[in-house]
Every structure is written in structure tokens, then in C-alpha cells.
C-alpha atoms as a PDB file:
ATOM      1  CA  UNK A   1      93.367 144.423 129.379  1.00  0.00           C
ATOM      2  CA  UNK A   2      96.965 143.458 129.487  1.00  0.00           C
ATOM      3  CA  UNK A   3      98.541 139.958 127.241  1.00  0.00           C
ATOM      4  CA  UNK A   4      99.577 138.069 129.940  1.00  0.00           C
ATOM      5  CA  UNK A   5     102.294 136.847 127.529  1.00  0.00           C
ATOM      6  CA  UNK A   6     104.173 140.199 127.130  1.00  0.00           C
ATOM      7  CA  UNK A   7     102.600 142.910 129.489  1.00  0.00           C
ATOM      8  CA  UNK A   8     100.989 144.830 126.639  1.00  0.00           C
ATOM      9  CA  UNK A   9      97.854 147.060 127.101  1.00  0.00           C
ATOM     10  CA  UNK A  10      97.750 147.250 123.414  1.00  0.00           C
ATOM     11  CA  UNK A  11      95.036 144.313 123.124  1.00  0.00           C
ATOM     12  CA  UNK A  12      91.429 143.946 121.178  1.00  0.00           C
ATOM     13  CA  UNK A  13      88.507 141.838 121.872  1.00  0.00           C
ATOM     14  CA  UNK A  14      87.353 139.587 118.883  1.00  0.00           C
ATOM     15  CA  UNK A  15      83.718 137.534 118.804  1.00  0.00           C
ATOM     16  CA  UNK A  16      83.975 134.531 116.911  1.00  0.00           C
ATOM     17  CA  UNK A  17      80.593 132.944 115.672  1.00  0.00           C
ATOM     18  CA  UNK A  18      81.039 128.844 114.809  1.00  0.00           C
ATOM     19  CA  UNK A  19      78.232 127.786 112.914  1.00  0.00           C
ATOM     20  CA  UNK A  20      77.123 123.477 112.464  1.00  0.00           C
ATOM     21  CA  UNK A  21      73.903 122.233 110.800  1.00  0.00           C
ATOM     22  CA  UNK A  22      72.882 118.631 111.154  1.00  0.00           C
ATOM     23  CA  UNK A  23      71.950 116.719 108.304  1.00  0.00           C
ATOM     24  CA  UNK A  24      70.458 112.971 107.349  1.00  0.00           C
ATOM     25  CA  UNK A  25      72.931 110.877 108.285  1.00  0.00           C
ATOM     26  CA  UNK A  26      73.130 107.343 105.944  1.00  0.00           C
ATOM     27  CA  UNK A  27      74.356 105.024 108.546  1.00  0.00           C
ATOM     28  CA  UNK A  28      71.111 106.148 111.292  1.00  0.00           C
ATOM     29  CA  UNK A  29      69.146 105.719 108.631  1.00  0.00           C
ATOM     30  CA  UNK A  30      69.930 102.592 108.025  1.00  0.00           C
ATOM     31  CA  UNK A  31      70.342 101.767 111.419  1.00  0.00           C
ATOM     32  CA  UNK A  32      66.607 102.932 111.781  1.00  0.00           C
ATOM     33  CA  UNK A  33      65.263 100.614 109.082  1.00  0.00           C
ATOM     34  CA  UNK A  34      67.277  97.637 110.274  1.00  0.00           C
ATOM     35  CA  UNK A  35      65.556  97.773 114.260  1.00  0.00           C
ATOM     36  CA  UNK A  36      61.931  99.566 113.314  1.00  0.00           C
ATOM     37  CA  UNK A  37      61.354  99.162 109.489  1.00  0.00           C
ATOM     38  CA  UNK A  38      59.916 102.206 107.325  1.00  0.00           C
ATOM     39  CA  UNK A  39      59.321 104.073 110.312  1.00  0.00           C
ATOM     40  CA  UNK A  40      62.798 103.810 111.426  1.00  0.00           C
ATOM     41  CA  UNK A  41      63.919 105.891 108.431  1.00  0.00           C
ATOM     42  CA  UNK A  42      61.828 108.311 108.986  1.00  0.00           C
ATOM     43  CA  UNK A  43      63.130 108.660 112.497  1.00  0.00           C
ATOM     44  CA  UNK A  44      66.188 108.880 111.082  1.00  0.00           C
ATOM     45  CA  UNK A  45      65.107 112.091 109.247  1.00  0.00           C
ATOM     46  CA  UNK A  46      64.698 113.589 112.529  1.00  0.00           C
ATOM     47  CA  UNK A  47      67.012 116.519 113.330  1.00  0.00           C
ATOM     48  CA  UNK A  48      67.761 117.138 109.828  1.00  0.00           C
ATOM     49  CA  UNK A  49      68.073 120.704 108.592  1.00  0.00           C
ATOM     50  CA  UNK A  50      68.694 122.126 113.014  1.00  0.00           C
ATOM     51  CA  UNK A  51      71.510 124.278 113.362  1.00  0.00           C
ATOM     52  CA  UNK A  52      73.634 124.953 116.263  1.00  0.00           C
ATOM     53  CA  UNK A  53      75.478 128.391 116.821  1.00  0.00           C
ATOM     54  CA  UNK A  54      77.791 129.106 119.715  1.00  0.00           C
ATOM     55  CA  UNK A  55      80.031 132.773 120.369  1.00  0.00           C
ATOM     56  CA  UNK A  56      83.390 132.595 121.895  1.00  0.00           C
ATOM     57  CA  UNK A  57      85.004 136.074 122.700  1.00  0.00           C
ATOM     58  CA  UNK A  58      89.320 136.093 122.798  1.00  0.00           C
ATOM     59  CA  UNK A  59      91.437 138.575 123.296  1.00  0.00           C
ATOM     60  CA  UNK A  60      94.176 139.247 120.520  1.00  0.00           C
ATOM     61  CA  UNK A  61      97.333 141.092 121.792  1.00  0.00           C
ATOM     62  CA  UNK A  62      98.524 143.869 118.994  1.00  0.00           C
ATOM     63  CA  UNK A  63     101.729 143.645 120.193  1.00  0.00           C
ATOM     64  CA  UNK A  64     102.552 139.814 120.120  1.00  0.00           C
ATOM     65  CA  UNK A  65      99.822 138.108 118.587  1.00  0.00           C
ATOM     66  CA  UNK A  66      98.563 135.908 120.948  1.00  0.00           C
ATOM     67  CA  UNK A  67      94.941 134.865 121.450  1.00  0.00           C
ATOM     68  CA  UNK A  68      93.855 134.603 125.131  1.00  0.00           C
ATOM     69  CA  UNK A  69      90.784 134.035 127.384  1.00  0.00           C
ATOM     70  CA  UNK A  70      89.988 136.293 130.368  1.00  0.00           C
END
């Protein structure tokens, strides 16, 4: 692979992992009470704990640094 920035073959692949877990959040709770009552909070509780994971893969240039996307 060659850095389109300075011609270098001198490049490495790098997998980054990004990580985000959804909690309780105050304001749809309480926008669940307000419209359906009790049941409504509850709803609100819905989602809570789920986590989302997504893997982007850059290239990193050894020679001038620069992260890039093929």
C-alpha cells in the first residue's frame, strides 16, 4: 500500500474497535410517564444495558504519519 500523501510503501494497517452502551435515559423516562403513566417508565427502561460495537480499519503511513482509508 502506498500513503497517498508522500509515496511511501512503508505503511501498516490498524483495526480500531469503538465501543457505546445505552443506558436509562432521565428525560425518556420522564417523557414516558408524562404520555402513558407507570407503564411509560418502564418503556423507558427499554434498551438499557444494549451495546453497539463497530470496526474501522486505517492505514497509518510510517513514514509521515498520516491515517488514510483505502
Amino acid at each position: 500500500m502506498r500513503c497517498p500523501s508522500c509515496g511511501s510503501d512503508n505503511c501498516h494497517i490498524i483495526e480500531e474497535v469503538e465501543s457505546r452502551q445505552k443506558g436509562f435515559g432521565f428525560f425518556k423516562g420522564c417523557c414516558g410517564y408524562l404520555i402513558l403513566g407507570p407503564i411509560g417508565w418502564l418503556c423507558g427502561l427499554c434498551g438499557m444495558g444494549e451495546s453497539h460495537t463497530s470496526k474501522k480499519a486505517f492505514w497509518i503511513c510510517n513514514h509521515c504519519g498520516r491515517k488514510f482509508r483505502v
